[in-house]
Protein backbone atom coordinates (compact mmCIF):
# COMPACT_ATOMS: atom_id res chain seq x y z
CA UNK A 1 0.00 0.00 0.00
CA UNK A 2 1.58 3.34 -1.01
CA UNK A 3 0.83 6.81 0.86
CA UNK A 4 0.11 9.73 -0.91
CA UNK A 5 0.66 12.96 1.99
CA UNK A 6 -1.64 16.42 1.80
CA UNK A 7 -0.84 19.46 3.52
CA UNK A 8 -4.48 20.73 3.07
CA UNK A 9 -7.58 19.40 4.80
CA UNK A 10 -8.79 17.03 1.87
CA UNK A 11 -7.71 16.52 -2.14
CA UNK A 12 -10.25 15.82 -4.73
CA UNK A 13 -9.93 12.59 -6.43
CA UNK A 14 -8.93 13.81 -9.84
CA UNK A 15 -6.10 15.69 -8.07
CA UNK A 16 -5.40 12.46 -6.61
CA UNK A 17 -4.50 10.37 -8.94
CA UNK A 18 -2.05 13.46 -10.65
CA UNK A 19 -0.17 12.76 -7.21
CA UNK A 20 -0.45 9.27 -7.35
CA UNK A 21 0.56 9.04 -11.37
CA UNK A 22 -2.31 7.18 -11.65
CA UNK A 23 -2.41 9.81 -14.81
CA UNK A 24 -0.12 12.20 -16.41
CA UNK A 25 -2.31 15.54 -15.97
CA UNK A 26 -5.69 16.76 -14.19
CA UNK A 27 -7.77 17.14 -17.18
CA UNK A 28 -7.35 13.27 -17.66
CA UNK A 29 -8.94 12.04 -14.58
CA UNK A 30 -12.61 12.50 -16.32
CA UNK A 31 -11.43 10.04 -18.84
CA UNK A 32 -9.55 7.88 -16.59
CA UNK A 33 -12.52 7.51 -13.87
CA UNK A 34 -14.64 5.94 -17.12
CA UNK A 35 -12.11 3.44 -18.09
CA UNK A 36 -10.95 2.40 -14.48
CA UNK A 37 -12.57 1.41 -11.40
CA UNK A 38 -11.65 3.29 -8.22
CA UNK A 39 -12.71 1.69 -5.09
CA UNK A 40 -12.80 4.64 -2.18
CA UNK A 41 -13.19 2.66 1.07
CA UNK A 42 -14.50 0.01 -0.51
CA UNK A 43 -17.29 1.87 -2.62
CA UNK A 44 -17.10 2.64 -6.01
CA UNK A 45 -16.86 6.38 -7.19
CA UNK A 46 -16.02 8.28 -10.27
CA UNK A 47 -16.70 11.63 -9.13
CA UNK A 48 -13.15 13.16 -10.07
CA UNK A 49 -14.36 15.94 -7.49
CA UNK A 50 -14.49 13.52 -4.53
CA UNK A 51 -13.22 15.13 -1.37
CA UNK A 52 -10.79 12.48 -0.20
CA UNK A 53 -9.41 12.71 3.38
CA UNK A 54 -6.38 12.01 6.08
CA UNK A 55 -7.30 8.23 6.14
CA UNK A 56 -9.09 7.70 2.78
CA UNK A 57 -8.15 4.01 1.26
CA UNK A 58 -8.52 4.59 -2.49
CA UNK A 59 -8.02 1.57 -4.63
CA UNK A 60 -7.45 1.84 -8.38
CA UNK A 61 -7.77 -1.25 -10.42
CA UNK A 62 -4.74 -2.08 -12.15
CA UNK A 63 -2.74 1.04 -10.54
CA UNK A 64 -2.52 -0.13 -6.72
CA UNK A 65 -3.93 0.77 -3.45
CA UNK A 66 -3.07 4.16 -2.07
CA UNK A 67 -3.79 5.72 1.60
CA UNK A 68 -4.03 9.34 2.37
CA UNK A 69 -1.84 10.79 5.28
CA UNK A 70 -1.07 14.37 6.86
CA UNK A 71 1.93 15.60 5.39
């Protein structure tokens, strides 16, 4: 499981997966989140504005599993 660390209060998702390099720039996470499943604590979302938080387990089919800590 890798951790991905904010300094803010929460990330959205597609922001997310810039940091994780799930995907190369923001305005691909729309795509991305319709070709790939993303599993956010177990439950399936493709909202690339998803407020993810200190804690979040975010699982991305094919990518890895990723947890969000306080930087």
């Amino acid at each position: 499981m890798k951790e991905i660390g904010i300094s803010t209060e929460y990330i959205a998702l597609g922001q997310f997966l810039k940091l994780s390099e799930c995907i190369d720039s923001g305005g691909a996470a729309k795509f991305f989140l319709q070709e790939y499943e993303v599993l956010i604590n177990g439950e399936p979302d493709n909202r690339r504005g998803r407020k993810l938080y200190v804690g979040d387990k975010v699982d991305v089919k094919g990518f890895g599993v990723f947890t969000v800590v306080k930087r």
